[in-house]
N, C-alpha and C. Protein backbone atom coordinates (compact mmCIF):
# COMPACT_ATOMS: atom_id res chain seq x y z
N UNK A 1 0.85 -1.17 0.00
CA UNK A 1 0.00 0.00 0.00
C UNK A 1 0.90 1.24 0.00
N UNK A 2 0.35 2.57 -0.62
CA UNK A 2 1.51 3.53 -0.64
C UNK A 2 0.53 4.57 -0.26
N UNK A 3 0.43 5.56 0.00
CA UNK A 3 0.32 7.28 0.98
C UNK A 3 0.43 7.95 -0.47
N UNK A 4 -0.78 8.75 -0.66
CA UNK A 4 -0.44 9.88 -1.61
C UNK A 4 -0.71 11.28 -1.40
N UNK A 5 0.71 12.32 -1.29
CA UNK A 5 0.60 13.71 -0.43
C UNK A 5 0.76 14.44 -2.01
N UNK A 6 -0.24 15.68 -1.26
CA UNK A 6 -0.74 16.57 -2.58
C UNK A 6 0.95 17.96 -1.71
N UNK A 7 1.55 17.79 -2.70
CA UNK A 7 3.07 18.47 -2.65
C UNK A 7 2.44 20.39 -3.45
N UNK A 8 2.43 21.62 -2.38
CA UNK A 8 2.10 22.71 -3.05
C UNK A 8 3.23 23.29 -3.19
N UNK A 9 3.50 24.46 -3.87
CA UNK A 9 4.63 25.12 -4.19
C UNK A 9 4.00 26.51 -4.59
N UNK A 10 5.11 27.52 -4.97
CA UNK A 10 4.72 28.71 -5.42
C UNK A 10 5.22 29.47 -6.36
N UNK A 11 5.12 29.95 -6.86
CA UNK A 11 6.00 30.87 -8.33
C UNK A 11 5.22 32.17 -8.50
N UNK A 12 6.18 32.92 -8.83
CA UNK A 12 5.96 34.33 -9.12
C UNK A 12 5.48 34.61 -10.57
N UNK A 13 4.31 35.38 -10.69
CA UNK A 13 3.44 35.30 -12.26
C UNK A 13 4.11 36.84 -13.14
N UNK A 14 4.17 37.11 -13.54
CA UNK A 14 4.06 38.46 -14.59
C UNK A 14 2.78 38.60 -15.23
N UNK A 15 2.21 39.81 -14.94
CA UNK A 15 0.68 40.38 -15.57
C UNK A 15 1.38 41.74 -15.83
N UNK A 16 0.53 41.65 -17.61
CA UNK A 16 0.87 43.10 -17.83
C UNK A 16 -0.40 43.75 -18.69
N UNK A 17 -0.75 44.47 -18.55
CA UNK A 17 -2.17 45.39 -18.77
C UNK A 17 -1.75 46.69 -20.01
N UNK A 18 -2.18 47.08 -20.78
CA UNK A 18 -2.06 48.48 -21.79
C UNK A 18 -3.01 49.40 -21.02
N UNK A 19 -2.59 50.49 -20.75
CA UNK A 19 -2.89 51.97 -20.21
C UNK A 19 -2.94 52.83 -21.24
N UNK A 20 -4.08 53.66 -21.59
CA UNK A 20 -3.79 54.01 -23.06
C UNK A 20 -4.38 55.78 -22.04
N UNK A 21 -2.94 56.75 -22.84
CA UNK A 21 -3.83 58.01 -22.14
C UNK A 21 -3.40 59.19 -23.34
N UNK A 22 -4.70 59.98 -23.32
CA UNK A 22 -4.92 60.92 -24.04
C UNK A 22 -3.82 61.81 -24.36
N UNK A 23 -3.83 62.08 -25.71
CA UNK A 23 -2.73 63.27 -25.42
C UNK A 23 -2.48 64.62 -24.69
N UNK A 24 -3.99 64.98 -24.41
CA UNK A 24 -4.28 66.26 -23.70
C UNK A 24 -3.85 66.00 -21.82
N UNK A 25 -3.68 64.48 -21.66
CA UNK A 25 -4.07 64.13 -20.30
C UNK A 25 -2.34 64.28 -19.73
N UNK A 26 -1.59 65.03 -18.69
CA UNK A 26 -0.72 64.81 -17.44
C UNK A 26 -0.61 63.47 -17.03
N UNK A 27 -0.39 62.95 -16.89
CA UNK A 27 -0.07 61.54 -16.24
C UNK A 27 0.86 61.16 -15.39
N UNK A 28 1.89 61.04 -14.68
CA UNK A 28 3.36 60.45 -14.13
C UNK A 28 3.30 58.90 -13.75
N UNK A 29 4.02 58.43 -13.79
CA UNK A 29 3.90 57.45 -13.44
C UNK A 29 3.38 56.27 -12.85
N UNK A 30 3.09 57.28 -11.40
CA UNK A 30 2.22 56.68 -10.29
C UNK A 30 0.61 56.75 -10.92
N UNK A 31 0.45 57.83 -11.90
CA UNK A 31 -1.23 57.92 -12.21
C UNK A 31 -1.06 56.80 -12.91
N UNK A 32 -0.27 56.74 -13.64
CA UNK A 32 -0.39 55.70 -14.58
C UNK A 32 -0.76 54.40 -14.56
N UNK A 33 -0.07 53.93 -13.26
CA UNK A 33 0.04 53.13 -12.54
C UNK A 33 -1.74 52.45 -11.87
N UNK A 34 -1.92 53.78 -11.13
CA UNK A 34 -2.87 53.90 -10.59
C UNK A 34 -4.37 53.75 -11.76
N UNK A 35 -4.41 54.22 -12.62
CA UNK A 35 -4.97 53.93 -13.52
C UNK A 35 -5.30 52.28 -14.09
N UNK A 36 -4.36 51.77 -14.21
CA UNK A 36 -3.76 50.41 -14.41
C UNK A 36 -4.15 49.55 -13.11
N UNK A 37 -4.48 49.96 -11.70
CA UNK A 37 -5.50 48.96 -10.78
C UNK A 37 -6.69 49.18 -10.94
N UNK A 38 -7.05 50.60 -11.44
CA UNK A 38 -8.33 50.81 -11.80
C UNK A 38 -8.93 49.87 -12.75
N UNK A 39 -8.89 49.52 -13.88
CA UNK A 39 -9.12 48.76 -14.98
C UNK A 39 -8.45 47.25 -15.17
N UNK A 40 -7.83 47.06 -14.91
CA UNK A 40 -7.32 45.39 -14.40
C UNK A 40 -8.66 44.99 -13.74
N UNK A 41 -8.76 43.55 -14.32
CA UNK A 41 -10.12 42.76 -13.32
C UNK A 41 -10.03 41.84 -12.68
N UNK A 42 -8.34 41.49 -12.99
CA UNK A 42 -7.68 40.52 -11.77
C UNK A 42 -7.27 39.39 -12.55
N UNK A 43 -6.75 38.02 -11.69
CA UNK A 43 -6.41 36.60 -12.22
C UNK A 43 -8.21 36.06 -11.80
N UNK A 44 -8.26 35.36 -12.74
CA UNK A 44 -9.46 34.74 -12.81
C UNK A 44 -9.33 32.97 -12.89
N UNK A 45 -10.16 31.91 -12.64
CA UNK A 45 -9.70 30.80 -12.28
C UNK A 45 -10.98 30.35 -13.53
N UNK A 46 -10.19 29.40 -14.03
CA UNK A 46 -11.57 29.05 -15.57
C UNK A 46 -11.62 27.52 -15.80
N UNK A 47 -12.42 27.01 -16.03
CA UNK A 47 -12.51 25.58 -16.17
C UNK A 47 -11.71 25.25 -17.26
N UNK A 48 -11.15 24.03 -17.19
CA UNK A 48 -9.93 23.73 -18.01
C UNK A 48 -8.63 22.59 -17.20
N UNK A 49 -8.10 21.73 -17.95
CA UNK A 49 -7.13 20.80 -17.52
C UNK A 49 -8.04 20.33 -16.35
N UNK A 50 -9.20 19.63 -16.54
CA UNK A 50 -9.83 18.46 -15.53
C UNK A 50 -10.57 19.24 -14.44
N UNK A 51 -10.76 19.98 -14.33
CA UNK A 51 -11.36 20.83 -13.50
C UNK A 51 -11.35 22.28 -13.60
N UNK A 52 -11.90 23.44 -12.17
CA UNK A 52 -12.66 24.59 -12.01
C UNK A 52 -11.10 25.59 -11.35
N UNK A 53 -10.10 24.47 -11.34
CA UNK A 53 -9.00 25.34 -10.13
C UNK A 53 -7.95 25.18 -11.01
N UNK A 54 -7.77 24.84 -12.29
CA UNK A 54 -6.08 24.39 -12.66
C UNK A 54 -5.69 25.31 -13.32
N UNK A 55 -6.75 25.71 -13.82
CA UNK A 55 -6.25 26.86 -15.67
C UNK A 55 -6.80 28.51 -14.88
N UNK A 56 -6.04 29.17 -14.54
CA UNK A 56 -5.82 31.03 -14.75
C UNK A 56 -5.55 31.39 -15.66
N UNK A 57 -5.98 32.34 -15.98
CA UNK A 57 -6.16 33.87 -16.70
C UNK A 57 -6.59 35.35 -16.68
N UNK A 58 -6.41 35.71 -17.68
CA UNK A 58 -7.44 37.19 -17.35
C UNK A 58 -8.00 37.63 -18.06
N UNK A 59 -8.61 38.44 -18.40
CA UNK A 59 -9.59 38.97 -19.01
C UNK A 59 -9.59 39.95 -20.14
N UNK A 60 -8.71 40.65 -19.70
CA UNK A 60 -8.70 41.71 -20.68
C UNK A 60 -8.25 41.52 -21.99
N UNK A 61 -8.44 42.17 -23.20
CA UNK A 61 -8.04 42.12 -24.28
C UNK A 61 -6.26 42.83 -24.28
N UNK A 62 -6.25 43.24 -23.43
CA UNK A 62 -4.84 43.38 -23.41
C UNK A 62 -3.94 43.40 -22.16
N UNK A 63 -4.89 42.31 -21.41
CA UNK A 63 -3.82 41.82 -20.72
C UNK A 63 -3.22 40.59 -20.63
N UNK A 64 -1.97 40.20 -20.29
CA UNK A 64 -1.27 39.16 -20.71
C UNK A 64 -0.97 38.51 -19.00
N UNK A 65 -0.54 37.08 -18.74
CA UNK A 65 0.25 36.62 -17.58
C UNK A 65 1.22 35.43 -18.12
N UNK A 66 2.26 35.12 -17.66
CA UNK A 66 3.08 34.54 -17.78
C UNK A 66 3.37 33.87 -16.24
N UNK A 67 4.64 33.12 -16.45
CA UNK A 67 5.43 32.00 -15.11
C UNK A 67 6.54 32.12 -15.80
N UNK A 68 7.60 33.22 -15.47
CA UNK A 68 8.80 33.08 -16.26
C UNK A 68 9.84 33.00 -15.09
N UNK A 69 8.99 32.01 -13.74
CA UNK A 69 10.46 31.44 -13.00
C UNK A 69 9.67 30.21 -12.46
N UNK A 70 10.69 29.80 -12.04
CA UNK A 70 11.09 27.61 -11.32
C UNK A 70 9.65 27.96 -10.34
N UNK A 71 8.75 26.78 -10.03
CA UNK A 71 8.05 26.56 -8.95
C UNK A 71 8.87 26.19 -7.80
N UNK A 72 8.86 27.04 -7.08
CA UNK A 72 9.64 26.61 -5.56
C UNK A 72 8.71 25.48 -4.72
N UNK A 73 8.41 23.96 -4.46
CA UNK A 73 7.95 23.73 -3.99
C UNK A 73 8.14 23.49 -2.09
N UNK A 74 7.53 23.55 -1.21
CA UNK A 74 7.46 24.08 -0.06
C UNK A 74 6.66 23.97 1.24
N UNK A 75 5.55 22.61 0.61
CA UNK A 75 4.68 22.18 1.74
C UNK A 75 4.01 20.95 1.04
N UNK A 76 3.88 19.92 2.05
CA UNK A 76 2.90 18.86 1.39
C UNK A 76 1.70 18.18 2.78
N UNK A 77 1.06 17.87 2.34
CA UNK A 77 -0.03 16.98 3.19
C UNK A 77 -0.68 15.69 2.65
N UNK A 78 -0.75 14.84 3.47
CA UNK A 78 -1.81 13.48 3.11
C UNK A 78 -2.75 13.82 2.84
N UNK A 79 -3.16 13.28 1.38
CA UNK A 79 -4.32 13.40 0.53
C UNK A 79 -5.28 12.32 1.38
N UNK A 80 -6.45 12.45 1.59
CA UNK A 80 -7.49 11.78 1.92
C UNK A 80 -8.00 10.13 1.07
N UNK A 81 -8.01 9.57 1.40
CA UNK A 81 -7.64 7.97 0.79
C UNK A 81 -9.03 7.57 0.63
């Protein structure tokens, strides 16, 4: 008989969003910025790969996410038998 532990880990994502501002409009950075939490609608969790929890994304037409580092894994527990 063998024990099967669900092993979690974590990795850092890259999301990047288009901010589009007027030519008449001031902006610096931080507005810019600030603008850019305004309109972002977040990571979203979508059915896909066997279930409701595996596949993220987002929404926007111009926003993008990536995993452009190693999963550090970092905790495990006995799965329920």
């Amino acid at each position: 008989m063998s024990k099967r532990y669900r092993v979690m880990g974590h990795a850092e994502v890259l999301v990047t969003t288009v901010v589009e501002v007027d030519d008449d409009e001031e902006l610096d950075e931080e507005g810019i910025i600030d603008r850019a939490h305004e309109m972002f609608t977040g990571i979203g969790a979508y059915c896909g790969n066997g279930g409701t929890d595996k596949l993220i994304g987002v929404d926007g037409e111009d926003d993008t996410i990536s995993c452009p580092e190693y999963v550090e894994f970092d905790d495990c527990m006995l799965e329920d038998e």
